[in-house]
Protein backbone atom coordinates (compact mmCIF):
# COMPACT_ATOMS: atom_id res chain seq x y z
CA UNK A 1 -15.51 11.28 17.56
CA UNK A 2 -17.23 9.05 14.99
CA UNK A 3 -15.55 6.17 13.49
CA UNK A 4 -16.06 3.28 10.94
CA UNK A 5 -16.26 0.46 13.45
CA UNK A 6 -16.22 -2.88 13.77
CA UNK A 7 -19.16 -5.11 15.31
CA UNK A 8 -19.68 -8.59 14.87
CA UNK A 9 -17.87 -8.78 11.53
CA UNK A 10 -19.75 -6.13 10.02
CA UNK A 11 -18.78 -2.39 9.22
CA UNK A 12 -20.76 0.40 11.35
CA UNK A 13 -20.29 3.79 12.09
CA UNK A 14 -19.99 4.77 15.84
CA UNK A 15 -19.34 7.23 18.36
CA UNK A 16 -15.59 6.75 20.03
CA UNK A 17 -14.09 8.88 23.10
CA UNK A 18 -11.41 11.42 21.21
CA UNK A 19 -7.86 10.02 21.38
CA UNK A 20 -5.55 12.38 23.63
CA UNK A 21 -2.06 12.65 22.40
CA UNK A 22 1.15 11.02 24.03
CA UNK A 23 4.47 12.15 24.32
CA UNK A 24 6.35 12.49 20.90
CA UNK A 25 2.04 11.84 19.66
CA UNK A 26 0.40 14.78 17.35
CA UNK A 27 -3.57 14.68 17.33
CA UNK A 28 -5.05 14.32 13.77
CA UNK A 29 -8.36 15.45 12.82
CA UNK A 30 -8.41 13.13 9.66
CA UNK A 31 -9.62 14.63 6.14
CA UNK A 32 -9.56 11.05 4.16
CA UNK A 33 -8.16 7.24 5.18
CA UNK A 34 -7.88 4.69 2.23
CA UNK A 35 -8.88 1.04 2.94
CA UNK A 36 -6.30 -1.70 2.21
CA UNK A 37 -6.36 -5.66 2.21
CA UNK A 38 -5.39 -5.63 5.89
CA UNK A 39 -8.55 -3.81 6.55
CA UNK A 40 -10.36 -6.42 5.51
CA UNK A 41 -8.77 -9.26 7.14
CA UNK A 42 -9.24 -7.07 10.65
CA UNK A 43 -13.00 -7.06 9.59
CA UNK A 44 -13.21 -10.64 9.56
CA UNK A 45 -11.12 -11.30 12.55
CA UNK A 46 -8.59 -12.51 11.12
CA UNK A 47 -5.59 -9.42 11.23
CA UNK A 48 -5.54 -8.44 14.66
CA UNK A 49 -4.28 -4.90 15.15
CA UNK A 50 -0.93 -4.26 17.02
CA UNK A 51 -1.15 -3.68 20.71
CA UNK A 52 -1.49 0.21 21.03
CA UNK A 53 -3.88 0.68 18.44
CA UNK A 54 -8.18 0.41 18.51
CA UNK A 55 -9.00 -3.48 18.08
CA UNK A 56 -12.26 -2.17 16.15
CA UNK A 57 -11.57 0.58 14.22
CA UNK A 58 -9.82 -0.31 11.19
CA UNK A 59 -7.38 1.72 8.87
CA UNK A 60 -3.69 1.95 7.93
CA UNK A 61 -3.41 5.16 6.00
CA UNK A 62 -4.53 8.39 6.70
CA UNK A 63 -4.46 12.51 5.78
CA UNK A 64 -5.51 15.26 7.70
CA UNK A 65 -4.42 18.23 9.81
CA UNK A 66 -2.55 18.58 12.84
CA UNK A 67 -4.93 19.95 15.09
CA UNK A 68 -2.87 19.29 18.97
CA UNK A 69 0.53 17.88 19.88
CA UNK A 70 1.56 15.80 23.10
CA UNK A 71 4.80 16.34 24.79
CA UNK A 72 7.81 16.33 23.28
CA UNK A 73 6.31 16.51 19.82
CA UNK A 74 7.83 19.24 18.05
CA UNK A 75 7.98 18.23 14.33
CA UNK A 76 4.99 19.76 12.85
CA UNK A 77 2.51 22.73 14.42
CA UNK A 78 -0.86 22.77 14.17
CA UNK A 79 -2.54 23.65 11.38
CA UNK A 80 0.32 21.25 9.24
CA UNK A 81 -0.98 18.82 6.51
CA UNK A 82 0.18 15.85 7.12
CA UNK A 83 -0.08 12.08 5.64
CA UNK A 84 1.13 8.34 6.79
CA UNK A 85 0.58 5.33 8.30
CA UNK A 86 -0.58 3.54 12.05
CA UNK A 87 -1.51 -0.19 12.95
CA UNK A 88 -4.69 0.81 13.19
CA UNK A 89 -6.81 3.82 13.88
CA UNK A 90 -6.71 6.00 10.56
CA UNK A 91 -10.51 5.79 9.53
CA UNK A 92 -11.84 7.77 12.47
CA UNK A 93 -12.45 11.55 12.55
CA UNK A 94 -9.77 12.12 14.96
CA UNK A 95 -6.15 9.97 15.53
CA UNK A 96 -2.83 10.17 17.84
CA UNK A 97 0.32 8.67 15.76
CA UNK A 98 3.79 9.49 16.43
CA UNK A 99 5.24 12.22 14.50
CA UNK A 100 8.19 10.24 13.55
CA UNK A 101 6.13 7.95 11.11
CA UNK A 102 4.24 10.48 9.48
CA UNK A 103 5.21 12.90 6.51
CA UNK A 104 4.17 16.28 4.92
CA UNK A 105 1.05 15.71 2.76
CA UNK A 106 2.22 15.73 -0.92
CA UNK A 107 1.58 19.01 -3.00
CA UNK A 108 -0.54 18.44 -5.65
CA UNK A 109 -3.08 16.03 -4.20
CA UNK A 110 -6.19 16.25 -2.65
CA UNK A 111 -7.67 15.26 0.69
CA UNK A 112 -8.77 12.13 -0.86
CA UNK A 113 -5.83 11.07 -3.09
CA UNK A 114 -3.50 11.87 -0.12
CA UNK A 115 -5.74 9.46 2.45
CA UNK A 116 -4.32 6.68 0.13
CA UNK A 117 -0.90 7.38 -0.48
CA UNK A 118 0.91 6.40 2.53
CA UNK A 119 0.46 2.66 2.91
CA UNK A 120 0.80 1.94 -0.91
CA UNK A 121 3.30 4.02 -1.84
CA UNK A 122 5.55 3.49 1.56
CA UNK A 123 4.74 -0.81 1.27
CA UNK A 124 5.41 -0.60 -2.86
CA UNK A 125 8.53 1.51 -1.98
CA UNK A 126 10.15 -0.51 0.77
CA UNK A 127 9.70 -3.41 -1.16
CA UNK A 128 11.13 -2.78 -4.63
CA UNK A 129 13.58 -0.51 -3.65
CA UNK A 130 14.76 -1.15 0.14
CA UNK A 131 14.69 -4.64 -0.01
CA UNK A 132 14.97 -5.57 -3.70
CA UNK A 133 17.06 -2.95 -4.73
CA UNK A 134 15.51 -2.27 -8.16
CA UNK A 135 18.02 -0.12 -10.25
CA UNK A 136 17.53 1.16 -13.84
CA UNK A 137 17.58 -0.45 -17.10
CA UNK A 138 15.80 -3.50 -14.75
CA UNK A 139 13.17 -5.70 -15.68
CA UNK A 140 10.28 -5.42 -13.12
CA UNK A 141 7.29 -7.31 -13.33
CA UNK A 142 4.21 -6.77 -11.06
CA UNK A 143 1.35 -9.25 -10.19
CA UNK A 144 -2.23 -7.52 -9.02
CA UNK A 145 -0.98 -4.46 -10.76
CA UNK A 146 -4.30 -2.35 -10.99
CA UNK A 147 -4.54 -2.36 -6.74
CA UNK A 148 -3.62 0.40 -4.73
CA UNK A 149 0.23 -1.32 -4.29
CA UNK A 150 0.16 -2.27 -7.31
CA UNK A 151 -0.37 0.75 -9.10
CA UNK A 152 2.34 2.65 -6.97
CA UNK A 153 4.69 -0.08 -7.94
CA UNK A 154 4.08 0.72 -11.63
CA UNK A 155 5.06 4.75 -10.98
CA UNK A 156 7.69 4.03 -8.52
CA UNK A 157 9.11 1.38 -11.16
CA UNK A 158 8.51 3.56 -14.16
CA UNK A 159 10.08 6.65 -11.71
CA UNK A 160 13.32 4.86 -11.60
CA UNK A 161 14.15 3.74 -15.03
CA UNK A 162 12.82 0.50 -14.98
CA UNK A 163 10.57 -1.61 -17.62
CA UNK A 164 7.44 -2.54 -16.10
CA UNK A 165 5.42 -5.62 -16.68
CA UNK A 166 2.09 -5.44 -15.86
CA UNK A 167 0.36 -8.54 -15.23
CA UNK A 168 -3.60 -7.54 -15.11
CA UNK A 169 -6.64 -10.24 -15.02
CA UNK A 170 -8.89 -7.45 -15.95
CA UNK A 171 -9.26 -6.70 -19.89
CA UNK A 172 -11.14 -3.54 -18.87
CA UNK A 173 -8.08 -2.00 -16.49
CA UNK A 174 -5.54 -2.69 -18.75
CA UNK A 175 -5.33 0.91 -20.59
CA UNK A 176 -5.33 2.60 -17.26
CA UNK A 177 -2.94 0.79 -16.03
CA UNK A 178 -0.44 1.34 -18.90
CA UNK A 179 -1.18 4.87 -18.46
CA UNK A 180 0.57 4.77 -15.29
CA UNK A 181 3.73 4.07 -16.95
CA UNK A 182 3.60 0.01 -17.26
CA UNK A 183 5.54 -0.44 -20.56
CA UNK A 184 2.99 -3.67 -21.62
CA UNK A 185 0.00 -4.89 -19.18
CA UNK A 186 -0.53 -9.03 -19.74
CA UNK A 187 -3.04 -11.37 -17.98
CA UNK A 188 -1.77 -13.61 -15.57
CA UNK A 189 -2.01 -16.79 -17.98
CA UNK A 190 -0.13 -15.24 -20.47
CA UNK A 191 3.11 -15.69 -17.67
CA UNK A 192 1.97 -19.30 -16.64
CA UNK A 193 2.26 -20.16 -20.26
CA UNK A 194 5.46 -22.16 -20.85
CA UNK A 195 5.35 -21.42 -24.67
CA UNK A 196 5.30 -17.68 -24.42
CA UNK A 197 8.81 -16.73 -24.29
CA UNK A 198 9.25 -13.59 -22.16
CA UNK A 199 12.31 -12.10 -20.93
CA UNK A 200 13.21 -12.86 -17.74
CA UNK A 201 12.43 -10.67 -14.79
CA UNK A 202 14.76 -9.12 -12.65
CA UNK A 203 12.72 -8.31 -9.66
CA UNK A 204 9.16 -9.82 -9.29
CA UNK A 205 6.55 -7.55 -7.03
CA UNK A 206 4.06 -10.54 -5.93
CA UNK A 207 0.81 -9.17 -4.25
CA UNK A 208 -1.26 -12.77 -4.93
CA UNK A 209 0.81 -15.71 -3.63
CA UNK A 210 1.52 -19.04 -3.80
CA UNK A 211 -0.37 -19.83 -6.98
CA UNK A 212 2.53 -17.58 -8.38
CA UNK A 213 5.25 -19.55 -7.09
CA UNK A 214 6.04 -21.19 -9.88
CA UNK A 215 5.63 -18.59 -12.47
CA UNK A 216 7.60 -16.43 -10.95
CA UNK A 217 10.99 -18.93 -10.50
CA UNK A 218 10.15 -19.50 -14.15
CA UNK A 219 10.57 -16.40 -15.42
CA UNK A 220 13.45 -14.60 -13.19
CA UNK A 221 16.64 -13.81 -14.54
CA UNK A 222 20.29 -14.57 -13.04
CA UNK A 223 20.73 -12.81 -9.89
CA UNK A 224 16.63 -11.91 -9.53
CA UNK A 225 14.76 -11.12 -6.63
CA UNK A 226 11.08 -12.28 -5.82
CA UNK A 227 9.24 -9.70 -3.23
CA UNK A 228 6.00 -11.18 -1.45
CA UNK A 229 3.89 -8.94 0.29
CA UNK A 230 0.18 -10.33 -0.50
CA UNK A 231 -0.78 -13.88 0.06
CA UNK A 232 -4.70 -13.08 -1.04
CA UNK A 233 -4.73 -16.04 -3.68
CA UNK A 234 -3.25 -18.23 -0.92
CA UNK A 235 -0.06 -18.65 1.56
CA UNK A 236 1.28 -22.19 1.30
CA UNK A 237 3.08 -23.69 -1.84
CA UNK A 238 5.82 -25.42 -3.08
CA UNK A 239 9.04 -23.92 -4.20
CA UNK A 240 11.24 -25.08 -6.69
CA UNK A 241 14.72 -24.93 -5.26
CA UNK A 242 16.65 -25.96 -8.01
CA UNK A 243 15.18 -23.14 -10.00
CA UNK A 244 16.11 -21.02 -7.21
CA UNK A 245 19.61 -22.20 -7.13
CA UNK A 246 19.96 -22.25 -10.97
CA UNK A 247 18.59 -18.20 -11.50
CA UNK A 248 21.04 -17.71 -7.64
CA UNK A 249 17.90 -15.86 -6.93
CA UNK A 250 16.56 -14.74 -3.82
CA UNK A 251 12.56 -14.88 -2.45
CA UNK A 252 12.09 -12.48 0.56
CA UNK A 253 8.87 -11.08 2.20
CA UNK A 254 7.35 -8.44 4.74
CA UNK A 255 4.41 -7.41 6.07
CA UNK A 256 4.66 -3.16 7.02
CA UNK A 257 2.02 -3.06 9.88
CA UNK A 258 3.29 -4.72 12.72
CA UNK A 259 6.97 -2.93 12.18
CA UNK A 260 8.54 -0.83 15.17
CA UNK A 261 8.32 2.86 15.25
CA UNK A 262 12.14 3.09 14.69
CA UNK A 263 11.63 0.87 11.31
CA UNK A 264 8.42 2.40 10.41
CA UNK A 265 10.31 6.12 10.89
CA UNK A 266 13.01 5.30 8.76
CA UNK A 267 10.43 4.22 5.84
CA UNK A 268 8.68 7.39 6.18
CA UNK A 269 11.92 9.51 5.76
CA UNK A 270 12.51 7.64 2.33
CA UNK A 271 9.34 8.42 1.38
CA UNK A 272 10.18 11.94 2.29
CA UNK A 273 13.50 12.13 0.49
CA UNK A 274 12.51 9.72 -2.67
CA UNK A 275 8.70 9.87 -3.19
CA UNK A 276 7.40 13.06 -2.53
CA UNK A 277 9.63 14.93 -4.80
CA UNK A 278 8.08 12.63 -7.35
CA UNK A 279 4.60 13.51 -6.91
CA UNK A 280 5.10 17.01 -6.63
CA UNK A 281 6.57 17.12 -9.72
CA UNK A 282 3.83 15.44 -11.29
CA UNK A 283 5.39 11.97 -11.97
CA UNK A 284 3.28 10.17 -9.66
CA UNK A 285 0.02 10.23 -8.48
CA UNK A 286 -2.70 8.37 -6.59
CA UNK A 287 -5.52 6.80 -8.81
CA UNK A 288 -9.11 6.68 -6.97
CA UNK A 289 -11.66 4.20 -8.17
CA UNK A 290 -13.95 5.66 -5.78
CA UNK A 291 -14.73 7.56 -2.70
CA UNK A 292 -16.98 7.51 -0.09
CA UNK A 293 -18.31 9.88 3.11
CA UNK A 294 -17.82 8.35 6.33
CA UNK A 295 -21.46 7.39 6.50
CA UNK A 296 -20.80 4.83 3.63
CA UNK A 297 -18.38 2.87 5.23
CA UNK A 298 -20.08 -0.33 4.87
CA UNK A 299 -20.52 0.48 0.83
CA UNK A 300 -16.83 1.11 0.61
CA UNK A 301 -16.22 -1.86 2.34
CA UNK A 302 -18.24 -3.33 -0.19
CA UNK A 303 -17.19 -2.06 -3.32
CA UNK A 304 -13.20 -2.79 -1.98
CA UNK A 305 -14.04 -6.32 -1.23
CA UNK A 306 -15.93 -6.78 -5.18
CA UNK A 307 -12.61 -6.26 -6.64
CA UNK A 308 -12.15 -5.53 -10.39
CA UNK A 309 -10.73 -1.43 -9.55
CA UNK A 310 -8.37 0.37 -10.60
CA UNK A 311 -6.69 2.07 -7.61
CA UNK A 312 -7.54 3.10 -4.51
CA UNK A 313 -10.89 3.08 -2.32
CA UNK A 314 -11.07 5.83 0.44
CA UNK A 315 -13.17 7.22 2.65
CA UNK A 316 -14.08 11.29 2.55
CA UNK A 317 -14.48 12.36 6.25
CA UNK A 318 -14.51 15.57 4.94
């Protein structure tokens, strides 16, 4: 099989001997793969993937058909469209993941759009909901909004009955991401300003980091919860404690990649049971900035790493 690779830093395409399938495994012939953060930091050497999965071929997210099953896999035939996550793997032509972490691919979205729903929408998903507990009538404000988490935290948040603040450093992304249900899109100074008055937040998505530390214990309400999963602008910061105390709110954090199967299974069910009925009724969807054919790994690479997009950037292996 052929596979966006990686060689001394750099993003190739190479030939790769096809997985086989393990027991409880189902073999993958993948239609699209989106490319996330973590991709990057693998590129660079600097996000290992988990033992199990290729050291040099990057990807977290993945759609395609089930085209053979191991032993003991009995979930899905072949022929089934299916969509999810791995550690590491998804943007070859062919993969092995376990059934257990995978889903049905959504109705209603394409081979492309489906290659970057899993990661976003299962990472946005298990943190605003699972560990945050985000309920309606909420306040919910999201930093990095116009990503590929970020805009499935605006649906999922705008899905559940929550008000959605946006907080977008680019002028130009700001309509589309309002059309994705934020109920106002700000720039980032606008929340670091101490004379703005906003209302407080009651659960704070943070996909930057430390330079939002403070900001973010600023503006949370009594009883508010502060979600890090993106340290991009930086990891290490101080932490006001007696703003902590004073709000009795809580900070907590996860990373999704490095989970066990049994967590990682459980995720996908409540994707299953609270996310795909959403998109197949239309509520949701998955914005692509832009798409590329395997050949053009390197350019999507590229264009993912220049920033300034709204949505996702995936690669069409056709």
């Amino acid at each position: 099989m052929r596979a966006a690779t990686i060689r001394d830093g750099e993003i190739v395409v190479a030939e790769h001997p096809d997985p086989v399938p393990g027991v409880g495994e189902v073999l993958v012939r993948v239609h699209a793969a989106g490319l996330n953060g973590a991709d990057l930091l693998q590129k660079s050497g600097r996000y290992p993937a988990p033992p199990g999965h290729p050291q040099d071929i990057p990807g977290l997210e993945f759609a395609g058909e089930v085209v053979g099953r191991g032993p003991a896999a009995e979930r899905f035939a072949e022929g089934a469209r299916v969509t999810g996550i791995t550690g590491g793997g998804g943007q070859g032509e062919l993969l092995t993941v376990h059934e257990r972490q995978i889903t049905p691919a959504p109705d209603g979205l394409d081979w492309v759009q489906a290659g970057g729903f899993s990661e976003v929408f299962t990472t946005a998903h298990d943190a605003i909901v699972t560990q945050a507990g985000l309920r309606p009538g909420e306040r919910l404000l999201i930093h990095g909004a116009a990503g590929g988490v970020g805009t499935a935290g605006v649906q999922l948040g705008h899905a559940i009955g929550a008000h959605v603040t946006a907080s977008v450093r680019s002028r130009e992304l700001h309509d589309g991401v309002a059309a994705l249900g934020a109920h106002e899109v700000v720039f980032p100074d606008l929340l670091a300003d101490r004379d703005h008055e906003v209302e407080p937040f009651d659960v704070v998505l943070d996909l930057v980091g430390a330079p939002n530390l403070a900001v973010n214990l600023r503006r949370l309400a009594i009883g508010g919860r502060i979600v890090v999963i993106g340290v991009g602008g930086g990891a290490k910061g101080e932490i006001n404690l007696h703003a902590l105390m004073s709000a009795r709110g809580r900070i907590m954090a996860s990373t999704l990649r490095a989970r066990p199967l049994e967590e990682k299974a459980a995720a996908a069910r409540r994707i299953e049971r609270e996310v795909l009925p959403l998109v197949e009724r239309g509520a949701i969807t998955v914005p692509v900035a832009a798409s590329y054919p395997l050949d053009d790994a390197a350019a999507a690479y590229d264009r993912f790493a220049a920033g300034g997009k709204l949505g996702k950037i995936v690669l069409d292996l056709g």
